[in-house]
Every structure is written in structure tokens, then in C-alpha cells.
N, C-alpha and C. Protein backbone atom coordinates (compact mmCIF):
# COMPACT_ATOMS: atom_id res chain seq x y z
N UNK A 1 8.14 -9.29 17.71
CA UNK A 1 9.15 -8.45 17.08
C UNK A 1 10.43 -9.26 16.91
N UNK A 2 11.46 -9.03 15.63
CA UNK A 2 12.72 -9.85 15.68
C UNK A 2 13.82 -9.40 16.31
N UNK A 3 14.04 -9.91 17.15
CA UNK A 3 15.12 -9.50 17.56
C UNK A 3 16.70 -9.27 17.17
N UNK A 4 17.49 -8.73 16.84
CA UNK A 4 18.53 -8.85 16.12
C UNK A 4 19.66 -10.09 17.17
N UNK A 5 20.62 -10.40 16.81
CA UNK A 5 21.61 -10.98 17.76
C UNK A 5 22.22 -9.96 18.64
N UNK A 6 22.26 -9.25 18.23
CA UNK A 6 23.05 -7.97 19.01
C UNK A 6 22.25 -7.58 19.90
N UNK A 7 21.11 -7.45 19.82
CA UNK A 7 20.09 -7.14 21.27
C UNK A 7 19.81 -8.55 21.77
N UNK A 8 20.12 -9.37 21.20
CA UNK A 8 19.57 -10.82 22.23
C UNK A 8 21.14 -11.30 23.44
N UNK A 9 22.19 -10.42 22.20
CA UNK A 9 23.20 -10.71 23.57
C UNK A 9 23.79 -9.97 24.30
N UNK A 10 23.12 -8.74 23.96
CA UNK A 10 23.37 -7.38 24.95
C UNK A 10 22.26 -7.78 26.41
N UNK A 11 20.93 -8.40 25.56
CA UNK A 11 20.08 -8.65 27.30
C UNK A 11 20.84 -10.17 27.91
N UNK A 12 21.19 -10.53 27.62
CA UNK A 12 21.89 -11.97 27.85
C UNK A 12 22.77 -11.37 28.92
N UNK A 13 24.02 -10.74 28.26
CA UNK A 13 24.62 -9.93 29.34
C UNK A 13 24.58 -9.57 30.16
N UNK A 14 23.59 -8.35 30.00
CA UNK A 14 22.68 -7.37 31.29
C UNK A 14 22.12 -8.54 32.37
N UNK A 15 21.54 -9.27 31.79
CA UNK A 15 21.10 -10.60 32.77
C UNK A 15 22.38 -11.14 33.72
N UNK A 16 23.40 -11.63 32.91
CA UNK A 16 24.64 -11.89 33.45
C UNK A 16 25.52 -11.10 34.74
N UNK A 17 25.34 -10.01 34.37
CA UNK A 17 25.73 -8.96 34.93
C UNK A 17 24.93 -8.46 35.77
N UNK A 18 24.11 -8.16 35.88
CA UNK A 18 22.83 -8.42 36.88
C UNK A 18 22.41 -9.32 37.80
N UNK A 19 22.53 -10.21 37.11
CA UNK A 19 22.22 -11.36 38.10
C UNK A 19 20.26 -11.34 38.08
N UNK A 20 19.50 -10.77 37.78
CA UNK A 20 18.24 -10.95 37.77
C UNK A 20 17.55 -10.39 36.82
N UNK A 21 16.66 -11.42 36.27
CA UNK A 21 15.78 -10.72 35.13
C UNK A 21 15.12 -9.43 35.22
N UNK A 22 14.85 -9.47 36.22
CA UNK A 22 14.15 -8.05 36.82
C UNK A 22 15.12 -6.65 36.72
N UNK A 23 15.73 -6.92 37.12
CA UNK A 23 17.03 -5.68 36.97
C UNK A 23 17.59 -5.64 35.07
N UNK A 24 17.80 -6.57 34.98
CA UNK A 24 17.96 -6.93 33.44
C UNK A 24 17.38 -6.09 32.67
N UNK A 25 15.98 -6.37 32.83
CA UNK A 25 14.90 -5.82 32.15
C UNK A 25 14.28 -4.14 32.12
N UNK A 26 14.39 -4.03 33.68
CA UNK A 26 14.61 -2.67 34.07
C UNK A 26 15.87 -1.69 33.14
N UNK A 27 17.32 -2.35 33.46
CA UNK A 27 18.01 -1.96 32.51
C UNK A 27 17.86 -1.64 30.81
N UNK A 28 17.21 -2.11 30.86
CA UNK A 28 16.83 -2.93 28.72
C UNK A 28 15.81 -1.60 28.61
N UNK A 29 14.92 -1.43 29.25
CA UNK A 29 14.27 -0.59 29.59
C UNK A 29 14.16 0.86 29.06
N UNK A 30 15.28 0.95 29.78
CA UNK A 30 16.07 2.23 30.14
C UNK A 30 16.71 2.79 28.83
N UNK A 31 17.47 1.92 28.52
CA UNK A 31 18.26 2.13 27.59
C UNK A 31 17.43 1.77 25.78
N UNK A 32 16.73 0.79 25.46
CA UNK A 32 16.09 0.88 24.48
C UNK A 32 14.80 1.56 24.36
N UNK A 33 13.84 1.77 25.71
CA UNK A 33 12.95 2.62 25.35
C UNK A 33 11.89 1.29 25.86
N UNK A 34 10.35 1.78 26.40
CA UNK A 34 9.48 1.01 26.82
C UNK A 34 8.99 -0.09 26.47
N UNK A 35 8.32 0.32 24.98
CA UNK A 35 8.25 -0.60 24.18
C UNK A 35 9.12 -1.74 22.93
N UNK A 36 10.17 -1.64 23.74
CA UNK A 36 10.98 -1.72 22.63
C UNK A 36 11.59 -3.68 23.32
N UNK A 37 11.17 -3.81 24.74
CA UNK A 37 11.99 -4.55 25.85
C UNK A 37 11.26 -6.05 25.35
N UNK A 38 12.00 -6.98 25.37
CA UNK A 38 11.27 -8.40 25.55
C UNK A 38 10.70 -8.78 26.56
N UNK A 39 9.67 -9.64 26.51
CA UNK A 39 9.40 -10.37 28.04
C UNK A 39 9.97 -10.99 28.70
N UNK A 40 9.89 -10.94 29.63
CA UNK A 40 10.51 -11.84 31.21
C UNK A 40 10.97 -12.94 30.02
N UNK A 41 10.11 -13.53 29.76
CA UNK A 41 9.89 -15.51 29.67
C UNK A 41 10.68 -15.43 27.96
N UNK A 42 10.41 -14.45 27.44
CA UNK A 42 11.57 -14.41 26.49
C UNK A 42 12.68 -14.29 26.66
N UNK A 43 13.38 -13.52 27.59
CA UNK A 43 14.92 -13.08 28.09
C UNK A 43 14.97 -14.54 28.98
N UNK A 44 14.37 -15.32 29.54
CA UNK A 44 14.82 -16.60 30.17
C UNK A 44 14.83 -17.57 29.12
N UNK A 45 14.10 -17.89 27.85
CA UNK A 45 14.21 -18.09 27.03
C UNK A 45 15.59 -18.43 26.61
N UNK A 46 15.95 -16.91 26.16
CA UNK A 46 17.51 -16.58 25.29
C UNK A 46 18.80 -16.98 26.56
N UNK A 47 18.61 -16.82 27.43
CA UNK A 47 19.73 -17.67 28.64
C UNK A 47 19.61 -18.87 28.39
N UNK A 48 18.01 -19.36 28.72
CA UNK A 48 18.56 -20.72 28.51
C UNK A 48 19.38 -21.45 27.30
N UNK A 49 18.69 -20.98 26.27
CA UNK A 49 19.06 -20.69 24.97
C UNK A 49 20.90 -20.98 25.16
N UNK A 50 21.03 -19.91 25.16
CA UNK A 50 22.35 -19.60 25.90
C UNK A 50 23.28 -20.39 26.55
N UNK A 51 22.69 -21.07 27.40
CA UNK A 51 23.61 -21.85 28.49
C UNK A 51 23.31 -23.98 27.58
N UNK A 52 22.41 -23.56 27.09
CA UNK A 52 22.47 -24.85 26.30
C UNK A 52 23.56 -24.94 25.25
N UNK A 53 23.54 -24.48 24.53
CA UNK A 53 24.14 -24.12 22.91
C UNK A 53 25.37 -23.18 23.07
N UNK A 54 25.42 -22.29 24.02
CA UNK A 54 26.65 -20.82 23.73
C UNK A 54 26.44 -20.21 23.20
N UNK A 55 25.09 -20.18 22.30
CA UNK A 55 24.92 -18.78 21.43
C UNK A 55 23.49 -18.62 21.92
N UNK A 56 23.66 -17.06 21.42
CA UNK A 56 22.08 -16.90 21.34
C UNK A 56 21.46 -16.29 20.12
N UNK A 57 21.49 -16.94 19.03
CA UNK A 57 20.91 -17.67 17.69
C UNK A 57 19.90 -18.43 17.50
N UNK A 58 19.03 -17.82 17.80
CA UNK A 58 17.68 -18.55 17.42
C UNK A 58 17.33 -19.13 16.16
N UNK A 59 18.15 -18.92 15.22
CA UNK A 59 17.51 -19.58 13.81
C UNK A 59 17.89 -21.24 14.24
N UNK A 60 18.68 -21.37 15.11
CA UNK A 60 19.00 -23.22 15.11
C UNK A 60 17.39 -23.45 15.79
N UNK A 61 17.25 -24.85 14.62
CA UNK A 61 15.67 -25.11 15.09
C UNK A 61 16.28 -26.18 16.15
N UNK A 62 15.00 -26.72 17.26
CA UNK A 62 15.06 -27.50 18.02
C UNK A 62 14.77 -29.09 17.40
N UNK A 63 15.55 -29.66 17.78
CA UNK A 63 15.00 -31.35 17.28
C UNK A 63 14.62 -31.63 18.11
N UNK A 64 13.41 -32.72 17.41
CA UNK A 64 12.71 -33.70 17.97
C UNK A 64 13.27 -35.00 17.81
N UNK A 65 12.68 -35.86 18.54
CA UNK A 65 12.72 -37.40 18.44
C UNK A 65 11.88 -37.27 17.20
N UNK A 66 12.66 -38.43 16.01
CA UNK A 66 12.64 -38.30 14.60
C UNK A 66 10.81 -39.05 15.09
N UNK A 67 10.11 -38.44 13.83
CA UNK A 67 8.74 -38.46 13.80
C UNK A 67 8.58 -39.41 12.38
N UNK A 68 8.39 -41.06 12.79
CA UNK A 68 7.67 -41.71 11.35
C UNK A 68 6.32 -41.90 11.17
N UNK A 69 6.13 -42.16 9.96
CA UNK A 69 4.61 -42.12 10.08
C UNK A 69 4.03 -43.33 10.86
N UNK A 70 4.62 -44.60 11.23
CA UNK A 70 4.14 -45.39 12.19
C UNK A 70 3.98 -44.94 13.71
N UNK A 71 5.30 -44.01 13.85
CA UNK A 71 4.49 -43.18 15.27
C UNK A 71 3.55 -42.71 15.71
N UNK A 72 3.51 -41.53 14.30
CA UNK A 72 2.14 -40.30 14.48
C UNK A 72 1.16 -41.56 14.63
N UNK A 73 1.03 -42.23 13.76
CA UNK A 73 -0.02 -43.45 13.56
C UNK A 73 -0.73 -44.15 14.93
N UNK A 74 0.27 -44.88 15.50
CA UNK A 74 0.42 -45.64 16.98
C UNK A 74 -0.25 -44.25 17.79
N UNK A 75 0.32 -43.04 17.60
CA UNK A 75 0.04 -41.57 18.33
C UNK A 75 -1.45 -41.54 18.43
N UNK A 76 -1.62 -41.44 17.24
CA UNK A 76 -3.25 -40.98 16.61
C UNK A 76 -3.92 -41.99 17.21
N UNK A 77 -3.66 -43.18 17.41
CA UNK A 77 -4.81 -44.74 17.77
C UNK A 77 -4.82 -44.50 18.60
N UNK A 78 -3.59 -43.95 19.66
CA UNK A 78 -3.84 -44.41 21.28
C UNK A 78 -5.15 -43.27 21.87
N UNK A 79 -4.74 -42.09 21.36
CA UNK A 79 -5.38 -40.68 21.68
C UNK A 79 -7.18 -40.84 21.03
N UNK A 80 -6.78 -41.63 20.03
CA UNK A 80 -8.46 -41.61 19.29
C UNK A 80 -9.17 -42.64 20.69
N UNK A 81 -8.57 -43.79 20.76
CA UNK A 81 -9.02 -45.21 21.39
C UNK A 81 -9.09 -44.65 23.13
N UNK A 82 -8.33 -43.67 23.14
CA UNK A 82 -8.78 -43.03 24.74
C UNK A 82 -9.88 -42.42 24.87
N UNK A 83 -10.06 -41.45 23.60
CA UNK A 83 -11.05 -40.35 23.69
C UNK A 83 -11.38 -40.55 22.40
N UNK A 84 -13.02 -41.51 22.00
CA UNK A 84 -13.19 -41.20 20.73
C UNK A 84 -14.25 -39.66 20.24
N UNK A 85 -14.42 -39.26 21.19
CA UNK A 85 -14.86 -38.35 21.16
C UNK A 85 -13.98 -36.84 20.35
N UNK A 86 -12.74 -37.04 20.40
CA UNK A 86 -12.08 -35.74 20.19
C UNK A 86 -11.83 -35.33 19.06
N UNK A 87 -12.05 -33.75 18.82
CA UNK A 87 -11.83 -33.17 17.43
C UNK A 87 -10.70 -33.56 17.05
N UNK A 88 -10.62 -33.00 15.52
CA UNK A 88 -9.75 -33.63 14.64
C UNK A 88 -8.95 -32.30 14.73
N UNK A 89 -9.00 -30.93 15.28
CA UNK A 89 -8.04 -30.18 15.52
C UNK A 89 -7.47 -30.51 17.01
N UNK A 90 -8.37 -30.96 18.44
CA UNK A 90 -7.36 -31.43 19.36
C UNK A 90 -6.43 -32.62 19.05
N UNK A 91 -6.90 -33.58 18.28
CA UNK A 91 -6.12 -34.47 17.64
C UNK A 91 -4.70 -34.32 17.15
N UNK A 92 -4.85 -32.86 16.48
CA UNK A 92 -4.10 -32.13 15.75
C UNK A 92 -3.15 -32.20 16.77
N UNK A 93 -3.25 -31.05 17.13
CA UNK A 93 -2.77 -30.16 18.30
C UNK A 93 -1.65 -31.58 19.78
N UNK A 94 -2.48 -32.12 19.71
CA UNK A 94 -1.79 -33.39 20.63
C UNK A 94 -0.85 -34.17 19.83
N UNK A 95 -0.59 -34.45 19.04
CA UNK A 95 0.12 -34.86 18.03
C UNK A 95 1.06 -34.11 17.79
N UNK A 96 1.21 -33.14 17.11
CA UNK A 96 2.01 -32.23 16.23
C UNK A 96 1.77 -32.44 15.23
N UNK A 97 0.77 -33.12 14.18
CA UNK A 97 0.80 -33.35 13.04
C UNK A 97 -0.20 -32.60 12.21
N UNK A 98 -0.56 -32.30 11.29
CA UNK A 98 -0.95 -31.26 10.47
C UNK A 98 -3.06 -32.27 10.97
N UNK A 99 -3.89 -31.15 10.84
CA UNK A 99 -5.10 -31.62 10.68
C UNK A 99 -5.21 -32.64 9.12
N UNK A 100 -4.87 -32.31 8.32
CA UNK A 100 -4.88 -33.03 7.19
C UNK A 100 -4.41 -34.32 7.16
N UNK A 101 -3.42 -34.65 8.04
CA UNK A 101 -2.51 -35.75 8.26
C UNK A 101 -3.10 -36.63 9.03
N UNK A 102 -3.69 -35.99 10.15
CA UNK A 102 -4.87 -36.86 11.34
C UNK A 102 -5.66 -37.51 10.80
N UNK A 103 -6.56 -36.92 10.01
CA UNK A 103 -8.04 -36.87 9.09
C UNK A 103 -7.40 -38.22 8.00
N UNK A 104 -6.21 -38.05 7.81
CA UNK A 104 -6.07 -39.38 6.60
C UNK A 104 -5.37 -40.23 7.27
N UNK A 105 -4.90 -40.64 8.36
CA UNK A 105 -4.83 -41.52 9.00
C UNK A 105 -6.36 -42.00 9.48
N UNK A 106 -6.68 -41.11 10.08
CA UNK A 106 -8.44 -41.91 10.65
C UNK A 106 -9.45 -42.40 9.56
N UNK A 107 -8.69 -42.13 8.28
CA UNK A 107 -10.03 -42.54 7.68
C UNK A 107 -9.06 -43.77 6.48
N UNK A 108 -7.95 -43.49 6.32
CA UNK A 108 -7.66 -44.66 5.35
C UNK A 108 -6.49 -45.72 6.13
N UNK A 109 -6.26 -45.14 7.40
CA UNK A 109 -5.68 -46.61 7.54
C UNK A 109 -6.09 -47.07 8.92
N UNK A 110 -7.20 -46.31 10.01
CA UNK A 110 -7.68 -46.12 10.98
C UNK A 110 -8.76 -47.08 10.49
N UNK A 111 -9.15 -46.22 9.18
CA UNK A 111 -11.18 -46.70 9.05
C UNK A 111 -12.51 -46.67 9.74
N UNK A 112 -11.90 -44.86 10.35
CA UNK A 112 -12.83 -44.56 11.07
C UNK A 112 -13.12 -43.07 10.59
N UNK A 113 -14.32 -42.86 10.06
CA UNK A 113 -15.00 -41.96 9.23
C UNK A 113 -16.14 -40.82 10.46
N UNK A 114 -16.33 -39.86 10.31
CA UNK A 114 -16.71 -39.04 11.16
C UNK A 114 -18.26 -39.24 10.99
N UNK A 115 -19.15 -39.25 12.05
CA UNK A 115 -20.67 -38.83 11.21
C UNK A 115 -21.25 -38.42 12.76
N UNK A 116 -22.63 -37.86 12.82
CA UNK A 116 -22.75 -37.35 13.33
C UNK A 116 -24.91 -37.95 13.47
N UNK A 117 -24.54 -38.12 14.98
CA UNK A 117 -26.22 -38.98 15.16
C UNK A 117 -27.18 -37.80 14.60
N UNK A 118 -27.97 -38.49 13.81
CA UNK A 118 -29.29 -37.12 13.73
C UNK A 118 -30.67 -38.32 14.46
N UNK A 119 -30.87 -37.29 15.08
CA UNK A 119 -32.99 -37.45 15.85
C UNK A 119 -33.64 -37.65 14.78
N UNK A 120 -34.36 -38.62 14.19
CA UNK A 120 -35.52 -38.54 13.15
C UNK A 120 -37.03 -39.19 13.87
N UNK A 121 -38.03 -38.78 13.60
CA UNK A 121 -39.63 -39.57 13.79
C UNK A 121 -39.16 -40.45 13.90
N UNK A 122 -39.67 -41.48 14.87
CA UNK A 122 -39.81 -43.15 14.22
C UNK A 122 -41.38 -42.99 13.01
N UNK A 123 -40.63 -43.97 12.10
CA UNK A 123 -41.71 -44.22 11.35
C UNK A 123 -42.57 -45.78 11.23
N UNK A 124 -43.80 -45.85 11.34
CA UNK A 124 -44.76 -46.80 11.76
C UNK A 124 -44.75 -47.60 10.33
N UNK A 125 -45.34 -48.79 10.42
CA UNK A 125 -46.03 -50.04 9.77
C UNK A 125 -46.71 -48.77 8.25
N UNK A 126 -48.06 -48.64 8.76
CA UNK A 126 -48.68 -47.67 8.10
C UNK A 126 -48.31 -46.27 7.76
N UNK A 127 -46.91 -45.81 7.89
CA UNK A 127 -46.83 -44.46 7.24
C UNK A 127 -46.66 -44.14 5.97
N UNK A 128 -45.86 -45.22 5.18
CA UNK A 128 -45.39 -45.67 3.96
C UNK A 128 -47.19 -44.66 3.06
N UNK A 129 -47.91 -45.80 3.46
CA UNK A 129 -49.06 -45.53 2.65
C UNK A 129 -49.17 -44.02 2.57
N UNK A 130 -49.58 -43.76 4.05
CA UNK A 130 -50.11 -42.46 4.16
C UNK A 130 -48.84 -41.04 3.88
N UNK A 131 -47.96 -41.54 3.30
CA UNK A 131 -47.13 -40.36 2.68
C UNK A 131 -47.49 -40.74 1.41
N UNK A 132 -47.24 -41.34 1.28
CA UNK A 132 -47.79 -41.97 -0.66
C UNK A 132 -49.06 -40.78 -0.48
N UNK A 133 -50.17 -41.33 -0.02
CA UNK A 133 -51.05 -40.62 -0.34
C UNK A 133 -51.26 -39.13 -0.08
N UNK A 134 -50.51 -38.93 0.65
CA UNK A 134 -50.41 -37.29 1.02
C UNK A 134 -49.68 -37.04 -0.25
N UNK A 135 -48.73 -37.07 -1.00
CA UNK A 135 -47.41 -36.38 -1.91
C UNK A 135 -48.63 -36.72 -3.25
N UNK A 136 -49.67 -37.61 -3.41
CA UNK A 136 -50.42 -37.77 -4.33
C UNK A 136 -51.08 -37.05 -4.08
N UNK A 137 -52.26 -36.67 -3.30
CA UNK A 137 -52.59 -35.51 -2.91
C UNK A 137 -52.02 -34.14 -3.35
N UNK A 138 -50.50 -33.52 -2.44
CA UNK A 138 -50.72 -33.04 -3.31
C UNK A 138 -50.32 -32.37 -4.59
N UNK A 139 -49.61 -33.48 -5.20
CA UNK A 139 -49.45 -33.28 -6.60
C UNK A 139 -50.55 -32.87 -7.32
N UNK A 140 -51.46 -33.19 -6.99
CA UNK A 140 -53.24 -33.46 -7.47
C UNK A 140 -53.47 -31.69 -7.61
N UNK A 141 -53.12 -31.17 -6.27
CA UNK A 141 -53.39 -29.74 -6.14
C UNK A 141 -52.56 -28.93 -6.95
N UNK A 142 -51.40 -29.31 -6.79
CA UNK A 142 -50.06 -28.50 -7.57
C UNK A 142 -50.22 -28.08 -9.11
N UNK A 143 -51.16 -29.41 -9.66
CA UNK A 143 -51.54 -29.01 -11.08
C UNK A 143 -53.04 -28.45 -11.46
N UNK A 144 -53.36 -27.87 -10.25
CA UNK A 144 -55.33 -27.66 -10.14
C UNK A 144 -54.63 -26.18 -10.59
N UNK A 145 -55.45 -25.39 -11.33
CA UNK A 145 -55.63 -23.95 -10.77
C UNK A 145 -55.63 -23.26 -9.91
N UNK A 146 -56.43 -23.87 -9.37
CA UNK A 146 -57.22 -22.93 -8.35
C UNK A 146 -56.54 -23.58 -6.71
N UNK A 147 -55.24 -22.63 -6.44
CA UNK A 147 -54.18 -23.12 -5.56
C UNK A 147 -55.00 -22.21 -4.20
């Protein structure tokens, strides 16, 4: 749910004034109605929020350490070369970088393409023939009538 500023610094307050989330919340409670209250870890959230910055304005996004594509890159090698085993969404996900972004690093500047072992027969010296002659076979039938 969005919170307006006016309820993010009315519980800010109540917290303040309180002294504990618990009472805070109890309060918030009370006064907006059951469903209406944020969570614990949201109202610690908006303090911290709070005690970082002075406001409690959530539209300011958080920065990161600036992200080039030689990072994600170096990122993607170390994580692939640890675990080549790992999906291309944990990949994702460990990174921060879009699945699409992973997937074209691993394959055009990585040069490492996905595939996947398949089980087949071994096939012998003599099978060659004896499929030849089976698929002649039965082609032989395929054009008989009498199937």
C-alpha cells in the first residue's frame, strides 16, 4: 500500500515519542484502523530512512556504487567460474543485472553457450547398415497395399 508522507511521519513520530516500535504500532493501530498499519520492518525502515536523510520521502532512490559494464562483466565471470553450474536467473539475481544482460555477456563476450548433455545408444561398427536396411524395409511396406 502507498503510503502518503503524512502517515509516514505521523508513525515516525509516534515511534519517537514512544520510544518503541511496538507501542508505535499499537498506537497506529488504534487510531488508523487494523488493516490500515505498516509492518514492524517497514516503520524501522522509515526511521532509519529518517535518521539518514531527515526526511521521510521515499521517492529519493538509493545509490549504488556506479555499475559499468566491465563490472557486471568481471561480476558475471567470477560467479559463472565459481559455479558453472548456475541458472541464468540466479546469475541474474546475484548480480543485479537484467537476465537478458547475463545471457549476452555469457554468450558474446564470455563465449559460453548453454547446452544440455543428452543419453543416446552407443552406436556399433555395423549399425549404419542395419538401419539402412531397416528404413528400406520399410519404405518397401509403406508403398505395399496391403499395410
Amino acid at each position: 500500500m502507498p503510503w502518503s508522507a503524512t502517515q509516514r511521519a505521523n508513525a515516525v513520530a509516534l515511534y519517537f515519542t514512544l520510544g518503541s516500535w511496538a507501542l508505535a504500532l499499537r498506537a497506529l493501530r488504534r487510531e488508523w484502523g487494523r488493516q490500515q498499519v505498516p509492518g514492524r520492518r517497514t516503520l524501522m525502515r522509515w526511521v532509519q530512512g529518517f535518521h539518514e536523510s531527515g526526511s521521510v520521502d521515499t521517492s529519493q532512490t538509493h545509490h549504488r556504487s556506479p555499475r559499468t559494464p566491465q563490472t557486471v562483466r568481471n561480476h558475471v565471470r567470477r560467479l559463472i567460474k565459481r559455479n558453472p553450474r548456475l541458472s541464468l536467473r540466479r546469475l541474474s539475481a546475484k548480480t543485479g543485472a537484467s537476465p537478458a544482460t547475463c545471457q549476452r555477456i555469457l554468450r558474446n563476450q564470455l563465449r559460453l553457450f548453454p547446452y544440455k548433455l543428452q543419453m543416446r545408444q552407443r552406436l556399433y561398427r555395423g549399425d549404419r547398415a542395419k538401419r539402412t536396411q531397416f528404413c528400406r524395409w520399410l519404405l518397401s511396406k509403406w508403398g505395399s497395399p496391403h499395410l
